[in-house]
Protein backbone atom coordinates (compact mmCIF):
# COMPACT_ATOMS: atom_id res chain seq x y z
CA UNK A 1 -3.49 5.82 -26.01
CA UNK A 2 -3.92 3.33 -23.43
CA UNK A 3 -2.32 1.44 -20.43
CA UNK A 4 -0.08 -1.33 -20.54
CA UNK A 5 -1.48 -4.51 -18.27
CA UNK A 6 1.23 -7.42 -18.62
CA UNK A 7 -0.30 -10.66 -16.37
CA UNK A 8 -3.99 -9.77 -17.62
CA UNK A 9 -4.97 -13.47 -17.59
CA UNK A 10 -3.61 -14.64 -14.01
CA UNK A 11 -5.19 -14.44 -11.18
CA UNK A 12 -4.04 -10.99 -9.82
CA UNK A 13 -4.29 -9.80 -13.17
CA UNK A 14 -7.44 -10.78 -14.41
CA UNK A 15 -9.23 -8.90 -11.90
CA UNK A 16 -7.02 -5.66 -11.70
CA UNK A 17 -8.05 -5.98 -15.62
CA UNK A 18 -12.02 -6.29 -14.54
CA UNK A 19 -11.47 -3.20 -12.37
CA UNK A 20 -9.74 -1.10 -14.75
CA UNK A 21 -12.42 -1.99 -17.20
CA UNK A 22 -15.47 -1.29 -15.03
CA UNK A 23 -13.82 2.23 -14.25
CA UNK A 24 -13.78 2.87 -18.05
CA UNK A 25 -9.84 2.59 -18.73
CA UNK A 26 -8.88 1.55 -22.41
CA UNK A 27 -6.62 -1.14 -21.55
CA UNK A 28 -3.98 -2.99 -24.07
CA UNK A 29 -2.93 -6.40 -22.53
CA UNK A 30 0.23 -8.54 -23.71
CA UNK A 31 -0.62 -11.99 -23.93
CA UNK A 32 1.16 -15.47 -24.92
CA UNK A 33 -1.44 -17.07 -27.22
CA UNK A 34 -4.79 -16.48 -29.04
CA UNK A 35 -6.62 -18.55 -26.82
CA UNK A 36 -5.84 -15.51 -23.97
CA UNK A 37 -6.15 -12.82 -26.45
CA UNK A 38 -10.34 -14.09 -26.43
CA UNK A 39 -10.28 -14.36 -23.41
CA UNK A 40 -8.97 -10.42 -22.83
CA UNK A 41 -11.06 -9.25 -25.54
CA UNK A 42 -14.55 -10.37 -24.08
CA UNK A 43 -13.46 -8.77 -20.89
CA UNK A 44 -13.36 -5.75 -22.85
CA UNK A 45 -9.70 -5.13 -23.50
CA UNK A 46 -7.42 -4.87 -26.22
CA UNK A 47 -4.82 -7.58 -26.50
CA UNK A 48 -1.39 -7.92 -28.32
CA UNK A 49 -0.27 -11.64 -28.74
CA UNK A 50 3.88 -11.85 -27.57
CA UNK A 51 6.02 -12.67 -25.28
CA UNK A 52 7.16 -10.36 -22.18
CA UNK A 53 10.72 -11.68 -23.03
CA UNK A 54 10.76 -10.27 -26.42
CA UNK A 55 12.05 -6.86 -25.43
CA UNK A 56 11.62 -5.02 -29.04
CA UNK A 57 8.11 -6.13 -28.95
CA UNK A 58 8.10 -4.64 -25.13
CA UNK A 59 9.64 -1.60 -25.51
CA UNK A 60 7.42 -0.77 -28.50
CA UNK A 61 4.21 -1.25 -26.34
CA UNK A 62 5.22 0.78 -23.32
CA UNK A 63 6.12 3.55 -25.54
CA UNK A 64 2.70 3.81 -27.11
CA UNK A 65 1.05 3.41 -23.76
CA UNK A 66 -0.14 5.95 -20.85
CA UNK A 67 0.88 3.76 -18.72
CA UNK A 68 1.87 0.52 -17.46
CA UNK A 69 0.78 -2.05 -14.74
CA UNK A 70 3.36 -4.86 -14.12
CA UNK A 71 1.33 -8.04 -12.89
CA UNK A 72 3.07 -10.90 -14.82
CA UNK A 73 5.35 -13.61 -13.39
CA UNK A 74 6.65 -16.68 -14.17
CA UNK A 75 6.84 -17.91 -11.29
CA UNK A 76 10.29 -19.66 -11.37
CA UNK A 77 14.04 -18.72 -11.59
CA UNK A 78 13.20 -16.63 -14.32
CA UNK A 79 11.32 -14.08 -12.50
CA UNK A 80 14.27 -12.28 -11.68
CA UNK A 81 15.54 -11.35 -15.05
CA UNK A 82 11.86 -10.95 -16.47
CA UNK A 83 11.00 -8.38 -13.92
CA UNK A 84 14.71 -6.60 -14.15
CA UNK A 85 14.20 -6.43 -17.94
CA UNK A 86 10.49 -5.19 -17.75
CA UNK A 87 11.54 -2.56 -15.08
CA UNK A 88 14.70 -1.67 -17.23
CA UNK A 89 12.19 -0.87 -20.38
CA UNK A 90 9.63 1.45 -18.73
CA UNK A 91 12.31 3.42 -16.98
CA UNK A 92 14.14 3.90 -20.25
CA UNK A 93 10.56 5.10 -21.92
CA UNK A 94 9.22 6.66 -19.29
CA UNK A 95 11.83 8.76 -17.97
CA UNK A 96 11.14 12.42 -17.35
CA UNK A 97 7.84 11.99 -18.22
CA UNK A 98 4.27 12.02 -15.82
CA UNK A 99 3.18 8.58 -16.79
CA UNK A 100 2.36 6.25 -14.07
CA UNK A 101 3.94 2.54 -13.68
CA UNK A 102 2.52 0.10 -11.05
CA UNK A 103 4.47 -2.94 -10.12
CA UNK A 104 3.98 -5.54 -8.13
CA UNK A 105 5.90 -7.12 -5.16
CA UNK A 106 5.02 -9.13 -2.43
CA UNK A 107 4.74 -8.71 1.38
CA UNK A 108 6.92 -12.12 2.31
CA UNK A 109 10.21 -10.01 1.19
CA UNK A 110 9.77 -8.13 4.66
CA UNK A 111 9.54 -11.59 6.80
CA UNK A 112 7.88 -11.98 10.09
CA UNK A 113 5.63 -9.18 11.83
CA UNK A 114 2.86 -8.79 14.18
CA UNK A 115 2.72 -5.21 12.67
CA UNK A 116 4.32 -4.68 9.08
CA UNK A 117 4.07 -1.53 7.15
CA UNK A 118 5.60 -0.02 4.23
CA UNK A 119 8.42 1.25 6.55
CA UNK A 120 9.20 -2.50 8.02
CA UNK A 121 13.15 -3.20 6.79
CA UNK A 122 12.58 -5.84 4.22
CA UNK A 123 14.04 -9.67 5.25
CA UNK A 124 13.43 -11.57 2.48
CA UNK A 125 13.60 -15.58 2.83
CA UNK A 126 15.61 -16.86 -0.59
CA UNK A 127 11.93 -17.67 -1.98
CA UNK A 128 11.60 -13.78 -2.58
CA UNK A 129 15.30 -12.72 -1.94
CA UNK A 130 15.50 -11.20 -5.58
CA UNK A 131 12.76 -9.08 -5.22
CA UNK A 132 15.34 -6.30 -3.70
CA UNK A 133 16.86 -5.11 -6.40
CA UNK A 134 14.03 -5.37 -8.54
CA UNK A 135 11.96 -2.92 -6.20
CA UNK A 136 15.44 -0.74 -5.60
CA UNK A 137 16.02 -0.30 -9.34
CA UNK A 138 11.64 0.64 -9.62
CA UNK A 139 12.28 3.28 -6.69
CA UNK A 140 15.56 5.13 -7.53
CA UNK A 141 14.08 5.70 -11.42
CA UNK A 142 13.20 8.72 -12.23
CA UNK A 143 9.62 7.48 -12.92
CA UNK A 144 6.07 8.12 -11.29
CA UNK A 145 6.37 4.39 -9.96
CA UNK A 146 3.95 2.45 -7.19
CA UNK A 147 5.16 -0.82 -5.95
CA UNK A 148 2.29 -3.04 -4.28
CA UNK A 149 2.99 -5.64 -2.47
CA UNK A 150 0.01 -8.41 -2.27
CA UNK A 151 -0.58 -10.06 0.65
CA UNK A 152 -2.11 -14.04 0.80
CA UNK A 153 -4.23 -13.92 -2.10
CA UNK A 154 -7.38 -15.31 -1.67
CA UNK A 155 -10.97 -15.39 -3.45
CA UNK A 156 -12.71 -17.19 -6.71
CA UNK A 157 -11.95 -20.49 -5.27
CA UNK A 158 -7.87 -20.08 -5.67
CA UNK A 159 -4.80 -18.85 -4.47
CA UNK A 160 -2.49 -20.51 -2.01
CA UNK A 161 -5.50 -20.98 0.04
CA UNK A 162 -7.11 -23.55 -2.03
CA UNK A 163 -4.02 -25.94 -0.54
CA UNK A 164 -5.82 -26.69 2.56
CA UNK A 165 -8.84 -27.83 0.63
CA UNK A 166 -8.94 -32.15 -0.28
CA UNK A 167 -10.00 -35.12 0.68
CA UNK A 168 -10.17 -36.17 4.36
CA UNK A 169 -8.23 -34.44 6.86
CA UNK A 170 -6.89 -31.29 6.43
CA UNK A 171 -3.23 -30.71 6.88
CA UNK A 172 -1.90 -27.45 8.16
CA UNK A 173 1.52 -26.00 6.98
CA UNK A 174 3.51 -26.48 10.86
CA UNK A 175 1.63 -25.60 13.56
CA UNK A 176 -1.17 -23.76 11.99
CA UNK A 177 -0.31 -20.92 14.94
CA UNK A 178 1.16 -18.52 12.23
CA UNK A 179 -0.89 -15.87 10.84
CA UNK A 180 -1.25 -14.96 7.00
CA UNK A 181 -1.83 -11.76 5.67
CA UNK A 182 -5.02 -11.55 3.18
CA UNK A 183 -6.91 -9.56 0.71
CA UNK A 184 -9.33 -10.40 -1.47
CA UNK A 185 -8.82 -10.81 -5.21
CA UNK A 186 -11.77 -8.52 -5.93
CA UNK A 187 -10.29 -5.81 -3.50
CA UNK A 188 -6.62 -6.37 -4.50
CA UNK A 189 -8.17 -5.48 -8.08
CA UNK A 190 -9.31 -2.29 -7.13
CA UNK A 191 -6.16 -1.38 -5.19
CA UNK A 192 -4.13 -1.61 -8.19
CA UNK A 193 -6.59 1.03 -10.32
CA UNK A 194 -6.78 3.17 -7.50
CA UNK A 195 -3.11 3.19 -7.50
CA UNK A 196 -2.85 3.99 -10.80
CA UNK A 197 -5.22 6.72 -11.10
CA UNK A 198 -3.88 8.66 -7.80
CA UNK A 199 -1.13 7.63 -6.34
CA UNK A 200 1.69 9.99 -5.85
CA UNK A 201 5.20 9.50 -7.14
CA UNK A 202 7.30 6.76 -5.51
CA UNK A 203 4.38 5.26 -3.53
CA UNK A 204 4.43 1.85 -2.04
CA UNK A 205 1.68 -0.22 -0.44
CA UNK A 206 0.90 -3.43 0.99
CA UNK A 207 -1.94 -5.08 -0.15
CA UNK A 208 -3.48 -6.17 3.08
CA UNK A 209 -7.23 -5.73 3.95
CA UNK A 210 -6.55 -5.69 7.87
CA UNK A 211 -7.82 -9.70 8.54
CA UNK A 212 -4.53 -11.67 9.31
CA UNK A 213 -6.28 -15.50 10.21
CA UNK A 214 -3.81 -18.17 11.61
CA UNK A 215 -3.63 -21.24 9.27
CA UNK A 216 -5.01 -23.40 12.09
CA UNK A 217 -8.53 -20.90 11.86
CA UNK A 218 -8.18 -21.07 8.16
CA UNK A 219 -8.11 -25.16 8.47
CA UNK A 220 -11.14 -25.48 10.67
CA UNK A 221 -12.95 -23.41 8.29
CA UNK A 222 -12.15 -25.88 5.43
CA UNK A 223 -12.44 -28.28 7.36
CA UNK A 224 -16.04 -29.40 7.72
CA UNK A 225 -16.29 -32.28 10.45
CA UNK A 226 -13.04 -33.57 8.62
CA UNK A 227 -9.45 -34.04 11.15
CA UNK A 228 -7.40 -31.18 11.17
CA UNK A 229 -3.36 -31.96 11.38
CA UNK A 230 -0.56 -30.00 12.77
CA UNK A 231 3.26 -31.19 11.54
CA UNK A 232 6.46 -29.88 12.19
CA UNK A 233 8.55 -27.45 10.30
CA UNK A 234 10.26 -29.87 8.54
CA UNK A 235 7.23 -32.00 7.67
CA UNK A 236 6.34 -29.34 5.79
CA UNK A 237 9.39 -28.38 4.27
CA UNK A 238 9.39 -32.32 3.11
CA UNK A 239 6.18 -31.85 1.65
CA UNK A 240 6.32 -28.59 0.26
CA UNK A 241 9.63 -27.68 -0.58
CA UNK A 242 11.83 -25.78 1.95
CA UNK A 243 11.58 -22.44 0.13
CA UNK A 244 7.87 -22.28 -0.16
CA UNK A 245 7.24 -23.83 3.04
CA UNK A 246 9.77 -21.70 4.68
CA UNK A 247 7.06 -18.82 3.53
CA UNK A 248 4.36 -19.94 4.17
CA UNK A 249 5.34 -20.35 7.89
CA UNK A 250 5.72 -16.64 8.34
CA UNK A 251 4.23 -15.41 10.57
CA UNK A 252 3.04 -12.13 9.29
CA UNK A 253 0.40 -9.67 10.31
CA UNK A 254 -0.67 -6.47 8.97
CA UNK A 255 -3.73 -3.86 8.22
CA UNK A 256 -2.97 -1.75 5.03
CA UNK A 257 -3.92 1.44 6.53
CA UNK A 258 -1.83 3.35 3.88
CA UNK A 259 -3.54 2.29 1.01
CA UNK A 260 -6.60 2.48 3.27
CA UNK A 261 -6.07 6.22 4.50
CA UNK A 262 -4.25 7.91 1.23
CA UNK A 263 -5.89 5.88 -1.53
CA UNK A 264 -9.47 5.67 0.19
CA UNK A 265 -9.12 1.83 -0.55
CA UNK A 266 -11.92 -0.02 1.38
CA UNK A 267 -11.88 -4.20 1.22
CA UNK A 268 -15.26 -5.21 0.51
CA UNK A 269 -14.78 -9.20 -0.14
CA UNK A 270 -15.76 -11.69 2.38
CA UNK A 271 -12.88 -12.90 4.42
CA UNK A 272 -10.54 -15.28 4.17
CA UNK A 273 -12.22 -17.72 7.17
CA UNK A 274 -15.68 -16.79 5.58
CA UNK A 275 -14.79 -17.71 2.30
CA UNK A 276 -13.71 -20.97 3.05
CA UNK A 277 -16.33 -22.11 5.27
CA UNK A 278 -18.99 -20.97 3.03
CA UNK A 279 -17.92 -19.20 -0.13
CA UNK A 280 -16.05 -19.65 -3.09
CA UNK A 281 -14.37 -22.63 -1.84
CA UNK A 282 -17.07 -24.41 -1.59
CA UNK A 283 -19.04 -24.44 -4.79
């Protein structure tokens, strides 16, 4: 027996997959083509070539598992349904049983904050709107469920972060006075095995290591001598799209303490600022 990682070759995923590896899980991963089945297999997993749409073939693997860690997305209007359907499969196989079932969120469905927490009462934008009854359907199971919700992303040279980076000036998303929420890739990784291994029953965190940057700090990191350039709201709703850009100029702040105190989680990458200035961004 093994866990269940869907997602194992994005970027969240990839690394929850290194984690669970280094801490000796055996790990099945449900991927769309050969090419990603390599590229699970020489990170030492197991992989099973489908899609997450094809609910027989679903169903089937989630049965035989341990457990499962929900870290795919498509990423588009689809998401809703993919993630109801997923959700609606584990519950049905894993109902009245021990076995653990991490899925992911994301912290924009609570809006803006100087302080968020898992208590905050959510206020999604319509960006992340669906998300509701996704997570409501994950909490009222009967099912040893975690529900993490990632903060801004960051690390290995991409993410949302890697927007700011390009040729001549940089150009903030509004202002640049907002602040973003961030963890690491490395350290979100880790979060999601530590989840999985202890976590109690109906557990939710927010994947936040504690540094909340404004965008204008994150753009004079990047931006090396170059011009850094505020624009309105609606510039960047023009340039962006209003739904992303509507995100994006949250402004959000919080310091994961709960994952921090219960799970004994402790962010380790280099920060946001730090990374961009000198890290990963810049090789």
């Amino acid at each position: 027996m093994s866990l269940l990682l869907t997602g194992a070759t994005g970027y969240i995923g990839s690394s929850v997959l290194r984690s669970l590896v280094e801490r000796g899980h055996t790990v099945t991963a449900l991927v769309r083509s050969e090419e990603k089945a390599a590229q699970v297999g020489a990170a030492g997993a197991n992989a099973v070539v489908g899609s997450i749409t094809d609910l027989d073939l679903l169903r089937r693997l989630v049965a035989e598992s341990d457990g499962v860690i929900h870290t795919a997305s498509p990423g588009d209007e689809t998401s809703a349904a993919v993630d109801g359907d997923l959700v609606d499969v584990v519950v049905g196989e894993f109902s009245g049983t021990d076995r653990p079932f991490v899925h992911t969120g994301g912290i924009w469905i609570f809006g803006a904050g100087d302080d968020l927490d898992e208590s905050t009462p959510p206020k999604p934008l319509p960006i992340t709107g669906w998300r509701l009854d996704v997570e409501r359907k994950v909490r009222e199971s009967d099912v040893h469920t975690t529900i993490i919700a990632p903060g801004i992303v960051y690390g290995r040279g991409a993410g949302i972060p890697s927007m700011l980076i390009g040729q001549g000036e940089v150009r903030l998303v509004g202002d640049g006075s907002q602040h973003w929420t961030s963890v690491h890739v490395d350290d979100l990784g880790v979060l999601y095995a530590l989840a999985y291994e202890k976590a109690a029953a109906d557990e939710y965190y927010l994947g936040a290591s504690g540094e909340n940057p404004t965008v204008r700090e994150l753009g004079e990191a990047v931006s090396q001598g170059a011009d850094v350039v505020a624009e309105s709201a609606q510039e960047s709703r023009d340039r962006l799209g209003e739904a992303f850009a509507d995100a994006l100029l949250l402004d959000q702040q919080a310091s994961g303490s709960h994952a921090k105190e219960s799970l004994g989680w402790t962010p380790s990458g280099p920060s946001l600022v730090d990374d961009l200035a000198s890290g990963s961004y810049t090789r």
